[in-house]
C-alpha atoms as a PDB file:
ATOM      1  CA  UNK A   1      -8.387 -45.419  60.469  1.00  0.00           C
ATOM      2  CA  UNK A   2      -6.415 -43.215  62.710  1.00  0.00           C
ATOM      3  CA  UNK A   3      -8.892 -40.175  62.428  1.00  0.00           C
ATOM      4  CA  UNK A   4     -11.042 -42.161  64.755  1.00  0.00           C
ATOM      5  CA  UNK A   5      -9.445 -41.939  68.594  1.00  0.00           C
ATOM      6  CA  UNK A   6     -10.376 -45.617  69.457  1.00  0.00           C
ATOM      7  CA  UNK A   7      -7.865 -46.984  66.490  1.00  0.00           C
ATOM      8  CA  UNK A   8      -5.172 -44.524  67.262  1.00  0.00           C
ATOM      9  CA  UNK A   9      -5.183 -45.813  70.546  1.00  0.00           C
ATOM     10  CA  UNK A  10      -4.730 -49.253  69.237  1.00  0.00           C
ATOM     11  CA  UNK A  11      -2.163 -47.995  67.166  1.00  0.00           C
ATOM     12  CA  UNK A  12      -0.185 -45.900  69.622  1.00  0.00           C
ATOM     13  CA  UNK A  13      -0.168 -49.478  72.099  1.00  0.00           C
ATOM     14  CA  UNK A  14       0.955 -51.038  68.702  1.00  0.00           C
ATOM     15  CA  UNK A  15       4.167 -48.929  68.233  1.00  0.00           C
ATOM     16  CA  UNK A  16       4.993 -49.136  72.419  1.00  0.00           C
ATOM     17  CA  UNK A  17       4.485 -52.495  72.960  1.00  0.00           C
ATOM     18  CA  UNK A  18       4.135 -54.678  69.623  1.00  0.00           C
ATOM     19  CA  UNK A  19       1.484 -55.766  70.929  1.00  0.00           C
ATOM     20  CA  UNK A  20      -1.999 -55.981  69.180  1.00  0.00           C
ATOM     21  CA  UNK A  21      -5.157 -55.807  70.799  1.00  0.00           C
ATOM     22  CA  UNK A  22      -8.588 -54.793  69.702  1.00  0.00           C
ATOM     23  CA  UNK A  23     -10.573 -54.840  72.407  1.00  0.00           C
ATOM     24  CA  UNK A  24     -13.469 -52.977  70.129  1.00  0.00           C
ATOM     25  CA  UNK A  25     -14.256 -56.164  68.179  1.00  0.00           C
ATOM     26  CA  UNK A  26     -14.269 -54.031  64.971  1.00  0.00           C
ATOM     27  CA  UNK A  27     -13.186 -57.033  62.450  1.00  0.00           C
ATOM     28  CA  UNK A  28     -11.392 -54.274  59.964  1.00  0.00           C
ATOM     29  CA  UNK A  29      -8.622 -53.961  62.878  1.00  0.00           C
ATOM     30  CA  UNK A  30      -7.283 -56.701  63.112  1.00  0.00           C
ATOM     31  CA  UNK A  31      -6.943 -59.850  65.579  1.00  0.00           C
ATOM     32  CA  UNK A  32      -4.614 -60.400  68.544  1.00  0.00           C
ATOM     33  CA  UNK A  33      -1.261 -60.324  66.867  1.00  0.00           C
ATOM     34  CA  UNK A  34       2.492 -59.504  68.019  1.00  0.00           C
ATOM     35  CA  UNK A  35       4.190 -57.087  65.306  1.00  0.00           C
ATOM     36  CA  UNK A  36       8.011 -58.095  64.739  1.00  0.00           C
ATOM     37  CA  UNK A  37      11.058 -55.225  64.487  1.00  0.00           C
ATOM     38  CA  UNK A  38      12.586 -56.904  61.518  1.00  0.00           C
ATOM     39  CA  UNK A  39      15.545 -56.380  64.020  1.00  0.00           C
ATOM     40  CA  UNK A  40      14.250 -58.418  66.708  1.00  0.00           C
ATOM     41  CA  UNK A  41      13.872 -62.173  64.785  1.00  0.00           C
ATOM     42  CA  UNK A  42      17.850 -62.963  65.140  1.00  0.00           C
ATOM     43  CA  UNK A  43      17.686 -62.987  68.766  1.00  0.00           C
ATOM     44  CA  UNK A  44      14.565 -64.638  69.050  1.00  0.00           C
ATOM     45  CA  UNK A  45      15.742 -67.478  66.608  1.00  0.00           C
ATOM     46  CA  UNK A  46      19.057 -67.680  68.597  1.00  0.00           C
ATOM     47  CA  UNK A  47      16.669 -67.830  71.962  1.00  0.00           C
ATOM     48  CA  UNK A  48      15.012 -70.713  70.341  1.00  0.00           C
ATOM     49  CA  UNK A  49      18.234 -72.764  68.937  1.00  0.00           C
ATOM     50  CA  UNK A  50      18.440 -71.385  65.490  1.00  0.00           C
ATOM     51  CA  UNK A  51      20.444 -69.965  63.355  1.00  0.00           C
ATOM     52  CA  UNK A  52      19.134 -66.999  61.178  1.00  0.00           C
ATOM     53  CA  UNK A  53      20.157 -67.248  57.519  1.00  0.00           C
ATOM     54  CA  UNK A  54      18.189 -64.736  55.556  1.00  0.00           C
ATOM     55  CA  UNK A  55      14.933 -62.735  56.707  1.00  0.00           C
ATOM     56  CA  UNK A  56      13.184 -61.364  54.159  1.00  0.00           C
ATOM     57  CA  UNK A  57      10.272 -58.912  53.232  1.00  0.00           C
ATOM     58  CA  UNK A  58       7.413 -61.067  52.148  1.00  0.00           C
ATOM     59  CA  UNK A  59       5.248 -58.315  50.112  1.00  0.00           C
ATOM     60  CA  UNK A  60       7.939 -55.039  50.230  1.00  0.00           C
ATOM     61  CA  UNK A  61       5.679 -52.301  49.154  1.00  0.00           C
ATOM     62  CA  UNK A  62       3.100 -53.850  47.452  1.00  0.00           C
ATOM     63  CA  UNK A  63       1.065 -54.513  50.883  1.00  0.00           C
ATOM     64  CA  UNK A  64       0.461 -50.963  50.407  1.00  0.00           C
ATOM     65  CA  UNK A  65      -0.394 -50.727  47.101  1.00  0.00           C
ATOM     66  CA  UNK A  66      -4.188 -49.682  46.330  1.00  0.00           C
ATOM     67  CA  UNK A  67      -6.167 -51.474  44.468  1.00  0.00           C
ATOM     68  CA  UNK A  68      -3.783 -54.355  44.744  1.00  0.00           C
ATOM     69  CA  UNK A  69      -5.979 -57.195  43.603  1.00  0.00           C
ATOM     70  CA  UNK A  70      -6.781 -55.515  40.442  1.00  0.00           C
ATOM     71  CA  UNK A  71      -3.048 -55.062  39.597  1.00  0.00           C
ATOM     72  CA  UNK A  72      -2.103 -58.402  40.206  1.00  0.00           C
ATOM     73  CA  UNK A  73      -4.416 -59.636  37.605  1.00  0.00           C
ATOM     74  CA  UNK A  74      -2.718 -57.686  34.849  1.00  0.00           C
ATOM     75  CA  UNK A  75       0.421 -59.266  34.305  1.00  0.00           C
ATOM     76  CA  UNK A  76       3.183 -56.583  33.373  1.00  0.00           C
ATOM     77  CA  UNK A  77       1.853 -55.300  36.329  1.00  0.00           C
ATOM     78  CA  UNK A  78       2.025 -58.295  38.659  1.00  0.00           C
ATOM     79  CA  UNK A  79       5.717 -58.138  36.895  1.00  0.00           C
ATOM     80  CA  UNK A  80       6.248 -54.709  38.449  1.00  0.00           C
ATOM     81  CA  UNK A  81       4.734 -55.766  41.951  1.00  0.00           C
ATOM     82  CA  UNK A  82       7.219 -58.660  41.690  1.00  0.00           C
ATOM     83  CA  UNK A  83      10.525 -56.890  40.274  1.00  0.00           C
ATOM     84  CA  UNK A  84      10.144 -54.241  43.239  1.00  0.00           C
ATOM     85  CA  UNK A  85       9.551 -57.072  46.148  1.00  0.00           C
ATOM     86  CA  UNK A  86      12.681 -58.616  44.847  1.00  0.00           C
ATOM     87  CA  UNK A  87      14.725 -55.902  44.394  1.00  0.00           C
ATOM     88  CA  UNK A  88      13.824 -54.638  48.185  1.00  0.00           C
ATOM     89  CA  UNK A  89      13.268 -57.858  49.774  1.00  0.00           C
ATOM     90  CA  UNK A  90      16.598 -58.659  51.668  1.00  0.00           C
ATOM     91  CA  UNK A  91      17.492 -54.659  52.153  1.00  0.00           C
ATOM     92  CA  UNK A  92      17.843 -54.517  55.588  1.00  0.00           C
ATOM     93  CA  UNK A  93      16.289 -51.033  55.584  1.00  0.00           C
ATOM     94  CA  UNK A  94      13.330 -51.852  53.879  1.00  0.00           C
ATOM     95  CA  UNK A  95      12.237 -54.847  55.507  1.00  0.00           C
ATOM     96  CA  UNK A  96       9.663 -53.394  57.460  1.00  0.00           C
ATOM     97  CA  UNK A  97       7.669 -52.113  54.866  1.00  0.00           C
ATOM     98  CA  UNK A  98       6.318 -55.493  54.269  1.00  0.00           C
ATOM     99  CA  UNK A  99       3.239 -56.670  55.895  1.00  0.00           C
ATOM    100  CA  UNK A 100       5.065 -60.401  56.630  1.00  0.00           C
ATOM    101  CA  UNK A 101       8.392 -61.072  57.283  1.00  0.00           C
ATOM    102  CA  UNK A 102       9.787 -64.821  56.504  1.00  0.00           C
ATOM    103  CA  UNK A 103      12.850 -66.078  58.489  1.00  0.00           C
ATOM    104  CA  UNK A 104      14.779 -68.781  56.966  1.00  0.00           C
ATOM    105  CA  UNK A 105      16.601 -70.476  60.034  1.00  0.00           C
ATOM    106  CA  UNK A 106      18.642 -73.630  60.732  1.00  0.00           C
ATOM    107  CA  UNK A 107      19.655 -75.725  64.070  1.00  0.00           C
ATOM    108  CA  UNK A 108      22.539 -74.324  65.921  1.00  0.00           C
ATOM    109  CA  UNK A 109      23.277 -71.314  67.361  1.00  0.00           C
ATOM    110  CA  UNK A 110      25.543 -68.939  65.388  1.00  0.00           C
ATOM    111  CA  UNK A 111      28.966 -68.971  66.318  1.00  0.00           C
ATOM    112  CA  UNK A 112      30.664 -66.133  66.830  1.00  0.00           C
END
């Protein structure tokens, strides 16, 4: 976690960059991976010919949750996880609380 300097470096290259690397090997950090500002998929679906529609918050706050597994099983709970993804999924706000974002595109540029 971040009480140990080698993650916190990983972290702190993370937040600069959005780029990351884990050049430890340690499998509980993660693989090579680019982290997405919720703010920054527009431009890069524009830079690739589409249009951006709706992005949305794939988990919301339940990526966070402990103990998520078991809470999923029970099923008011699952309901709960579920009610507060939806409720906070499109607010732009909020968006990067989730773990994976999902960007619903089409051909074309947006006019404007």
């Amino acid at each position: 976690g971040l009480s140990d300097p080698a993650f916190r470096a990983i972290a702190e290259q993370d937040l600069a960059s959005g780029q990351h690397r884990n050049p430890t090997g340690e499998p509980e950090w993660f693989t090579t991976a680019y982290f997405h500002h919720p703010d920054e998929l527009a431009e890069e679906a524009a830079g690739a010919g589409l249009r951006l529609v709706e992005l949305i918050g794939v988990e919301g706050l339940a990526a966070w949750l402990p103990q998520l597994e078991e809470q999923w099983e029970d099923p008011e709970s699952r309901e709960a996880i579920l009610f507060s993804a939806r409720a906070i999924e499109s607010e732009p706000s909020l968006r990067g609380l989730s773990a994976h974002l999902l960007a619903v595109a089409t051909r074309g540029h947006a006019h404007g």
